[in-house]
N, C-alpha and C. Protein backbone atom coordinates (compact mmCIF):
# COMPACT_ATOMS: atom_id res chain seq x y z
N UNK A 1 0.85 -1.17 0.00
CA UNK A 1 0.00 0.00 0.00
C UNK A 1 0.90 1.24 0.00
N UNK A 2 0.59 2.25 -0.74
CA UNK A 2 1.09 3.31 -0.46
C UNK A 2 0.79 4.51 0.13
N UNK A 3 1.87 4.71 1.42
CA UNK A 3 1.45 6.09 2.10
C UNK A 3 2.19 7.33 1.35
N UNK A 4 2.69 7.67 0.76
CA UNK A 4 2.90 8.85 0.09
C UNK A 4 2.63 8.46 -1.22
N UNK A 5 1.45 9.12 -1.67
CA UNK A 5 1.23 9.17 -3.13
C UNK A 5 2.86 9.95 -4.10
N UNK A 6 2.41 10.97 -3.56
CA UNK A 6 3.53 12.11 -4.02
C UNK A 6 4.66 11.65 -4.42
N UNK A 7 5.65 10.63 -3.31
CA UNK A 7 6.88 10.61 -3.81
C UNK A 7 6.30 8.79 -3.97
N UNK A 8 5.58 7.96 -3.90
CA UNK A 8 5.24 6.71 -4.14
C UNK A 8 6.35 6.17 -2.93
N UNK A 9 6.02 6.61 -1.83
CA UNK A 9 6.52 5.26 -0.55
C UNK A 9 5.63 4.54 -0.30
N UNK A 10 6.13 3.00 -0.40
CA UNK A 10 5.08 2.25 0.33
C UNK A 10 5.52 1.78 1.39
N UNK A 11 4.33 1.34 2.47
CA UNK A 11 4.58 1.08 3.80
C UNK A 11 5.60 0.19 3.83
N UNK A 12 5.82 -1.06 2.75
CA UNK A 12 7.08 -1.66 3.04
C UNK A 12 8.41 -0.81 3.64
N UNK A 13 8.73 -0.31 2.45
CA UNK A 13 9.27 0.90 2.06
C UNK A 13 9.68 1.43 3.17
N UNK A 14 8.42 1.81 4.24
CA UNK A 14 8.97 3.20 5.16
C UNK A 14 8.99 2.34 6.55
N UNK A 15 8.54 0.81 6.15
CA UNK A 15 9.03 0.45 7.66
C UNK A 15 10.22 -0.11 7.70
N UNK A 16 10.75 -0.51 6.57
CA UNK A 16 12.61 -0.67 6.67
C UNK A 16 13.05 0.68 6.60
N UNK A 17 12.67 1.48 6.58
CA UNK A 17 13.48 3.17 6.40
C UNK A 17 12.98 3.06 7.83
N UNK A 18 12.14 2.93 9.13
CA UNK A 18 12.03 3.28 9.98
C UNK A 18 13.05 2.45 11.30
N UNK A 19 13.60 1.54 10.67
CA UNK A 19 14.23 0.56 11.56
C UNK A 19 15.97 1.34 11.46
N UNK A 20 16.34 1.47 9.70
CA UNK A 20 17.53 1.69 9.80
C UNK A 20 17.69 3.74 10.04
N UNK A 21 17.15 4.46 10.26
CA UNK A 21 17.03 5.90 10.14
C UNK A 21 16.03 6.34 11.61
N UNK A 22 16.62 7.61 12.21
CA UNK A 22 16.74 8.08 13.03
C UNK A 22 15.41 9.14 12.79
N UNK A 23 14.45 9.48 13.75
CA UNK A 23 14.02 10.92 13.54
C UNK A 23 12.65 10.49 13.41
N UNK A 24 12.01 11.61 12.98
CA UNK A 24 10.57 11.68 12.28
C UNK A 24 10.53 11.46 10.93
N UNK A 25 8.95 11.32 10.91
CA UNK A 25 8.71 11.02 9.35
C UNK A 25 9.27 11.87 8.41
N UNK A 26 9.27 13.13 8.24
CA UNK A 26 10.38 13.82 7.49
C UNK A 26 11.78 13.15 7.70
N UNK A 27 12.11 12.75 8.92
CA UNK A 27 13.72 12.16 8.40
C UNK A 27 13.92 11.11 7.47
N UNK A 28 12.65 10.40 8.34
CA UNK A 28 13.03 8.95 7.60
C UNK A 28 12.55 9.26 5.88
N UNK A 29 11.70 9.88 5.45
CA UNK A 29 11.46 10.20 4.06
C UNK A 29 13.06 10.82 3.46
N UNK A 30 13.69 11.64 3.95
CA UNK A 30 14.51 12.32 3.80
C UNK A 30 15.79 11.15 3.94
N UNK A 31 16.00 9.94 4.39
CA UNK A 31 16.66 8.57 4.47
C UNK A 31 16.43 7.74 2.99
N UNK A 32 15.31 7.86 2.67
CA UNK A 32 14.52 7.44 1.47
C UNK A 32 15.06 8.16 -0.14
N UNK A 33 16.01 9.71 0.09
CA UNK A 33 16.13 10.38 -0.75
C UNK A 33 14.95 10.90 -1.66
N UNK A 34 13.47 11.16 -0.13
CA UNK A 34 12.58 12.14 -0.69
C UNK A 34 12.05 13.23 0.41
N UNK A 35 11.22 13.91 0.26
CA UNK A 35 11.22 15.17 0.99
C UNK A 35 9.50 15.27 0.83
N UNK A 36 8.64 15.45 2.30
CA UNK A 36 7.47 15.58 2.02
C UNK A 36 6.86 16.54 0.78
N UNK A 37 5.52 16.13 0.15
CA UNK A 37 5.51 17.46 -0.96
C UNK A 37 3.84 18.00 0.02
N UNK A 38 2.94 17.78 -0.07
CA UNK A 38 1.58 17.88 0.59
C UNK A 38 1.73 17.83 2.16
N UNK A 39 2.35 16.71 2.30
CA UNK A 39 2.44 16.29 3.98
C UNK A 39 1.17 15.96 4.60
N UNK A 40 -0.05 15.40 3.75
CA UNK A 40 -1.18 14.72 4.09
C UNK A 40 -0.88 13.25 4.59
N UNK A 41 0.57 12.67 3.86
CA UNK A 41 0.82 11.18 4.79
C UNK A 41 1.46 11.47 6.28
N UNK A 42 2.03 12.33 6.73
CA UNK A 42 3.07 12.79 7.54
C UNK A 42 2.37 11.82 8.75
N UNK A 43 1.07 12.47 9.14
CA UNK A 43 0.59 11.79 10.27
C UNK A 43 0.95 10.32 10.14
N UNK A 44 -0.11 9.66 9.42
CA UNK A 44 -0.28 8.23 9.52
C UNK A 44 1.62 7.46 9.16
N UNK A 45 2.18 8.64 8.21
CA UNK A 45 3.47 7.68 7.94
C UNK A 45 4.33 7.66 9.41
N UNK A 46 4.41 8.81 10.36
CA UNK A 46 4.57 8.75 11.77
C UNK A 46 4.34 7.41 12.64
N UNK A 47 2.81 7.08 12.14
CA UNK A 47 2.83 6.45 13.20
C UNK A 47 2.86 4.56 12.58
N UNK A 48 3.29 4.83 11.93
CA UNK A 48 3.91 3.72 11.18
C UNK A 48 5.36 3.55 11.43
N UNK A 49 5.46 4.15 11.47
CA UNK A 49 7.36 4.01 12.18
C UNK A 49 7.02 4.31 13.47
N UNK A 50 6.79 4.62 14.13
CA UNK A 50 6.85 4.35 16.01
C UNK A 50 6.20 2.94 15.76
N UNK A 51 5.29 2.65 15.10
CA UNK A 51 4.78 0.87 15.74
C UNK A 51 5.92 0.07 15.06
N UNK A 52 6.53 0.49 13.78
CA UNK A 52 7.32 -0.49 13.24
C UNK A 52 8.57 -0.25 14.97
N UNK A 53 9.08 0.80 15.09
CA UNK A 53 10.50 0.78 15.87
C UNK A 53 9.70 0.21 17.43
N UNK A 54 8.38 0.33 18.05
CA UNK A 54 8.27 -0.16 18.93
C UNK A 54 8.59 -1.84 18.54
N UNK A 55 7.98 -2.42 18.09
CA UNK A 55 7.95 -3.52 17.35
C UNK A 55 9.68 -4.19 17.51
N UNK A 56 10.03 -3.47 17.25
CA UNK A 56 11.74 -4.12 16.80
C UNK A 56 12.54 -3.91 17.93
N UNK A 57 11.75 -3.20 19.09
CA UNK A 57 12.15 -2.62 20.19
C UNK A 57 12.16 -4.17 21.53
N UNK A 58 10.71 -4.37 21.14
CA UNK A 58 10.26 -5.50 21.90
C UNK A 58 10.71 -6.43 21.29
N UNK A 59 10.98 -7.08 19.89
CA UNK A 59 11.98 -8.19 19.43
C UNK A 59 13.13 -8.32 20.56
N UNK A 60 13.65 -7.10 20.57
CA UNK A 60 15.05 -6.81 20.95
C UNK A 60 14.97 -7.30 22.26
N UNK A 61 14.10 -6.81 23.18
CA UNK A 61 14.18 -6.52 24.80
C UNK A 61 13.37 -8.38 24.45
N UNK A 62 13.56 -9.15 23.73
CA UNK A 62 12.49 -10.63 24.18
C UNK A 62 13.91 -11.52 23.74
N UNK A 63 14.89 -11.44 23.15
CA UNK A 63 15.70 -11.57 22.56
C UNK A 63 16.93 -11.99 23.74
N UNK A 64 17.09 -10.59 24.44
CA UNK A 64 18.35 -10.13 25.35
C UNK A 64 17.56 -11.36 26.75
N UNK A 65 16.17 -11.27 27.19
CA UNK A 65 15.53 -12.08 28.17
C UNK A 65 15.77 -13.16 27.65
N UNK A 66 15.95 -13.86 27.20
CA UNK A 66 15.68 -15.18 26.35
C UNK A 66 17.29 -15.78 26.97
């Protein structure tokens, strides 16, 4: 599916850009070698990377317990 029409990111897309890249959705787009144009995805692409990095967060912390 794609959350930025504009520059064509798809959620694949921005949840490996959210694991290896630092910041907000502008960074991680800006990781991607694109730059919001509308910024109508900004929200939802946000919170697509906090669940992807929570996500990889709790891998991690089940991982180190283990």
């Amino acid at each position: 599916m794609y959350i930025c029409i504009c520059n064509a990111i798809r959620e694949t897309d921005l949840r490996k850009a959210a694991l290896s890249c630092e910041g907000d959705a502008e960074a991680t787009y800006a990781c991607l070698g694109k730059r919001p144009n509308c910024g109508q995805c900004l929200e939802e692409a946000q919170e697509i990377i906090d669940a992807e990095r929570a996500a990889a967060s709790c891998e991690e912390f089940a991982v180190e317990a283990a």
